[in-house]
C-alpha atoms as a PDB file:
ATOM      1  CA  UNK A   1      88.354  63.202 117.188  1.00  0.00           C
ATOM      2  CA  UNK A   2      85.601  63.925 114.343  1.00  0.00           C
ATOM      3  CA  UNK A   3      86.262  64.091 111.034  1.00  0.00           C
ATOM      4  CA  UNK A   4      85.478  67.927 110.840  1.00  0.00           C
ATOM      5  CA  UNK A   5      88.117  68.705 113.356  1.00  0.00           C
ATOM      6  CA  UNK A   6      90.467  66.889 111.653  1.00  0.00           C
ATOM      7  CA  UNK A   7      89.746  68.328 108.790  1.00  0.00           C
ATOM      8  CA  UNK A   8      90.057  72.008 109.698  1.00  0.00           C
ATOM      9  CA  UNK A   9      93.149  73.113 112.020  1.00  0.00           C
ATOM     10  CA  UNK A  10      92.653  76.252 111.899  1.00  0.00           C
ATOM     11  CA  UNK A  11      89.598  78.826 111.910  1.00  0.00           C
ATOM     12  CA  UNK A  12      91.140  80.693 108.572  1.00  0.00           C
ATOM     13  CA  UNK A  13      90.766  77.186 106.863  1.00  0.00           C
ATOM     14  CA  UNK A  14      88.176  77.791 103.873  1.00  0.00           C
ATOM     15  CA  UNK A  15      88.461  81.297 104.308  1.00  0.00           C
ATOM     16  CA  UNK A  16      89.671  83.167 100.661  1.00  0.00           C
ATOM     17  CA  UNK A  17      91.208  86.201 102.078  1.00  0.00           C
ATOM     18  CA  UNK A  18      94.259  87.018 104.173  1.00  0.00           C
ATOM     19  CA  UNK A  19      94.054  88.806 107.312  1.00  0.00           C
ATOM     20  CA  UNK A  20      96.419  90.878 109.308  1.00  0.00           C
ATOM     21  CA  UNK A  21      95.789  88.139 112.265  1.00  0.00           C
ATOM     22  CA  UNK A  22      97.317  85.337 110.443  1.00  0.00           C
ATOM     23  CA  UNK A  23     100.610  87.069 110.025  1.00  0.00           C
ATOM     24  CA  UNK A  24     101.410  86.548 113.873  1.00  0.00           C
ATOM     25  CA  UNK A  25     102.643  90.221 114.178  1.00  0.00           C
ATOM     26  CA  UNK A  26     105.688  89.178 111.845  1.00  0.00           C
ATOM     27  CA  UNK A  27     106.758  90.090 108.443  1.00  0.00           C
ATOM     28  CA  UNK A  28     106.129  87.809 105.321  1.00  0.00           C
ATOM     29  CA  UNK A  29     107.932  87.593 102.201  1.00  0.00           C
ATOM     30  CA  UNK A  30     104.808  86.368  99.621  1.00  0.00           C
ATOM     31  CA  UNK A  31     105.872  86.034  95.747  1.00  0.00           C
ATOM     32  CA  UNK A  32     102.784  87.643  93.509  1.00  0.00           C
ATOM     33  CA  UNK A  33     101.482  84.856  91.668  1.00  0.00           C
ATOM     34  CA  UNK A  34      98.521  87.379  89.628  1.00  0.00           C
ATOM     35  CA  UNK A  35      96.716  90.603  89.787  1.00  0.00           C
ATOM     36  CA  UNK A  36      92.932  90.078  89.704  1.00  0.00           C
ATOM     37  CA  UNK A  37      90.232  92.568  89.188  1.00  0.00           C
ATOM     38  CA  UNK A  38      87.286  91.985  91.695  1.00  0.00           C
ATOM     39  CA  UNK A  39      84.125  93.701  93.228  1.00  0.00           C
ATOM     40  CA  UNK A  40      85.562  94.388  96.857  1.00  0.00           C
ATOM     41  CA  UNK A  41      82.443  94.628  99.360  1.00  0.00           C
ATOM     42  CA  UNK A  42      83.252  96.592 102.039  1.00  0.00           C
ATOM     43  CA  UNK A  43      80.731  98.036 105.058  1.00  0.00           C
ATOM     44  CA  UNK A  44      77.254  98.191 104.639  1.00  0.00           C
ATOM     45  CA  UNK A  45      77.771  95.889 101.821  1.00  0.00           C
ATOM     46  CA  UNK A  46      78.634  98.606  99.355  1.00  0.00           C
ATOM     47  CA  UNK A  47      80.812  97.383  95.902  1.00  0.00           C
ATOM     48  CA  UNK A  48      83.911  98.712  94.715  1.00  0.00           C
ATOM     49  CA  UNK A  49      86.095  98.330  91.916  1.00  0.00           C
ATOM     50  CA  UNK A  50      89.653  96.820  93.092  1.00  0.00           C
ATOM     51  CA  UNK A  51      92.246  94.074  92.595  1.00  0.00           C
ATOM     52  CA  UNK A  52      93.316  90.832  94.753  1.00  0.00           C
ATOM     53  CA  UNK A  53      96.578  89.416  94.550  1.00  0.00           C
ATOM     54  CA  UNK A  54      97.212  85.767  94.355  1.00  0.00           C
ATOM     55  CA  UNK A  55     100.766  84.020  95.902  1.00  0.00           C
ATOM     56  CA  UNK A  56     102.948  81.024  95.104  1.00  0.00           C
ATOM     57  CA  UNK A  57     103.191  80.502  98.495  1.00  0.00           C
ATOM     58  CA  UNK A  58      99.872  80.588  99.606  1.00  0.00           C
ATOM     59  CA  UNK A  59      95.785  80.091  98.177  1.00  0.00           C
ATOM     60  CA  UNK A  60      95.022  82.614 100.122  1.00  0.00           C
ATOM     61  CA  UNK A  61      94.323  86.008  98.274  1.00  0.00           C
ATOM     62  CA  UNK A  62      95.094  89.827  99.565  1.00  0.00           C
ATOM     63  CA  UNK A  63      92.360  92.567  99.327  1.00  0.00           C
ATOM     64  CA  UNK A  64      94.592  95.685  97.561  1.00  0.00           C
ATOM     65  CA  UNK A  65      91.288  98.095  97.563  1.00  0.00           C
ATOM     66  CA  UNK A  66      92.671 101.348  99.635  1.00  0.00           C
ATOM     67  CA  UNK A  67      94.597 103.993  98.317  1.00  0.00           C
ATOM     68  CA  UNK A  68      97.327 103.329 101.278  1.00  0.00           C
ATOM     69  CA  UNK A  69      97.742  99.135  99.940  1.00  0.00           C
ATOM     70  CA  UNK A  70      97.647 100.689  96.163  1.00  0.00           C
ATOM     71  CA  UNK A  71     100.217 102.957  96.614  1.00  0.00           C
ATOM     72  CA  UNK A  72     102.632 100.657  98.675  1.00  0.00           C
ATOM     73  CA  UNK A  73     102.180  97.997  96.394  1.00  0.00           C
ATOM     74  CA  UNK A  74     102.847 100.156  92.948  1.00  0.00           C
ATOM     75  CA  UNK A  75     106.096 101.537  94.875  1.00  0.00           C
ATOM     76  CA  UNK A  76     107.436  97.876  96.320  1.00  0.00           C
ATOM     77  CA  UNK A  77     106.748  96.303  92.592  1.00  0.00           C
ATOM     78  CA  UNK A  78     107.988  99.127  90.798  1.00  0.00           C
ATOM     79  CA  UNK A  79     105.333  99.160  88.658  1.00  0.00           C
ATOM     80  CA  UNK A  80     101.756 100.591  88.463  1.00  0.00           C
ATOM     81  CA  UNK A  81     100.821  97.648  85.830  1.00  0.00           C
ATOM     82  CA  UNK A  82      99.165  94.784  87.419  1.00  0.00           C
ATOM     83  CA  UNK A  83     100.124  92.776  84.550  1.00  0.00           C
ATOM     84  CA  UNK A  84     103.636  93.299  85.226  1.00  0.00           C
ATOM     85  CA  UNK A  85     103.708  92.435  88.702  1.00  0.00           C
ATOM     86  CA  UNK A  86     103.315  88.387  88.790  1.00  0.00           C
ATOM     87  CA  UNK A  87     106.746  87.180  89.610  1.00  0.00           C
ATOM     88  CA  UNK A  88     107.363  90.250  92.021  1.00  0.00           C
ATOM     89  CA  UNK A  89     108.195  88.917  95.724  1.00  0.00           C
ATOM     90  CA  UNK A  90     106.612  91.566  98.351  1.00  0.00           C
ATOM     91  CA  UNK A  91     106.466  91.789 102.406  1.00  0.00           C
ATOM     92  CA  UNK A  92     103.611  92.390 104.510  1.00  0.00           C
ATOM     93  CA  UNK A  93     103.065  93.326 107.617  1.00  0.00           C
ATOM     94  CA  UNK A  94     100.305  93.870 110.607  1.00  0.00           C
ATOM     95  CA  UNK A  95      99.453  97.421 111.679  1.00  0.00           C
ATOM     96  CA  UNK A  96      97.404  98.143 113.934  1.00  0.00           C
ATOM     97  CA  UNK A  97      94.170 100.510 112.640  1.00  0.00           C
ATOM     98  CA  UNK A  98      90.997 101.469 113.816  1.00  0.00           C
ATOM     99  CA  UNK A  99      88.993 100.802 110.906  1.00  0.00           C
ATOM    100  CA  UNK A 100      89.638  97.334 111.093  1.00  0.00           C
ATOM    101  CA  UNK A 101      87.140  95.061 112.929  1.00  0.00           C
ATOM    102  CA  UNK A 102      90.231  93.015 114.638  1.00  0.00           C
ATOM    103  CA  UNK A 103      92.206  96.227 114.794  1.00  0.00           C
ATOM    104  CA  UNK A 104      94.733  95.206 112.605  1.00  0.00           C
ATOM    105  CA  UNK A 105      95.057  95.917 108.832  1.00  0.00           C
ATOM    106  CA  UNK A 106      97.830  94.526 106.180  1.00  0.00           C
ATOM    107  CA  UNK A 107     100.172  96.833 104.518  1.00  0.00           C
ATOM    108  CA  UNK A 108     103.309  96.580 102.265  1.00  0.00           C
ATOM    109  CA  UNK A 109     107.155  96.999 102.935  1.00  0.00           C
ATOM    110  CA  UNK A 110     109.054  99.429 100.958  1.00  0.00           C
ATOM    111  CA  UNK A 111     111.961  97.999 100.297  1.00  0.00           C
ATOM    112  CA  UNK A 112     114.690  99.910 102.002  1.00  0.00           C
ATOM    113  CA  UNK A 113     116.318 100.802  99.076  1.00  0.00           C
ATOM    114  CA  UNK A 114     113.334 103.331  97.775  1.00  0.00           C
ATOM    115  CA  UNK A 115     112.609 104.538 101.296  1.00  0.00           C
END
């Protein structure tokens, strides 16, 4: 085996972002580590103004750039402050969606409780 495939197990490996692929169709509990604002580039290369979250569990960062994502997340935090959400644990989930090039997007639980 060459040193590059032992390297690399896994196509995702040096990728930044999360996608809805890697969650395996299940649901995962992800503690938010920080709130960061970033240019998101999104088709046609055009920039927007949004946030990425970072995890304990994970290096990998979550795009939170639509208004579907924003809203989930403020409701499953609590809070609309992204300085008060570090420390908050959240799930996510696949769905499927057709403006996704895999057809699959991320989205948050709502906890049952504020359902």
């Amino acid at each position: 085996m060459s040193e590059k495939s032992e390297q690399k197990k896994s196509i995702y490996d040096g990728l930044r972002y999360m996608y809805a692929e890697q969650l395996k169709g299940k649901r995962v509990k992800l503690t938010i580590k920080a709130v960061l604002a970033e240019k998101i580039f999104g088709d046609g290369g055009r920039a927007t103004d949004g946030h990425v979250l970072s995890f304990t569990e994970t290096d990998k960062l979550l795009v939170v750039s639509g208004s579907t994502i924003k809203r989930q997340l403020a409701i499953a935090t609590g809070t609309e402050s992204p300085d008060e959400m570090a420390g908050k644990q959240i799930t996510l989930y696949p769905v499927k969606s057709a403006r996704s090039l895999s057809g699959l997007a991320i989205r948050i639980a709502i906890p049952e409780h504020m359902a």
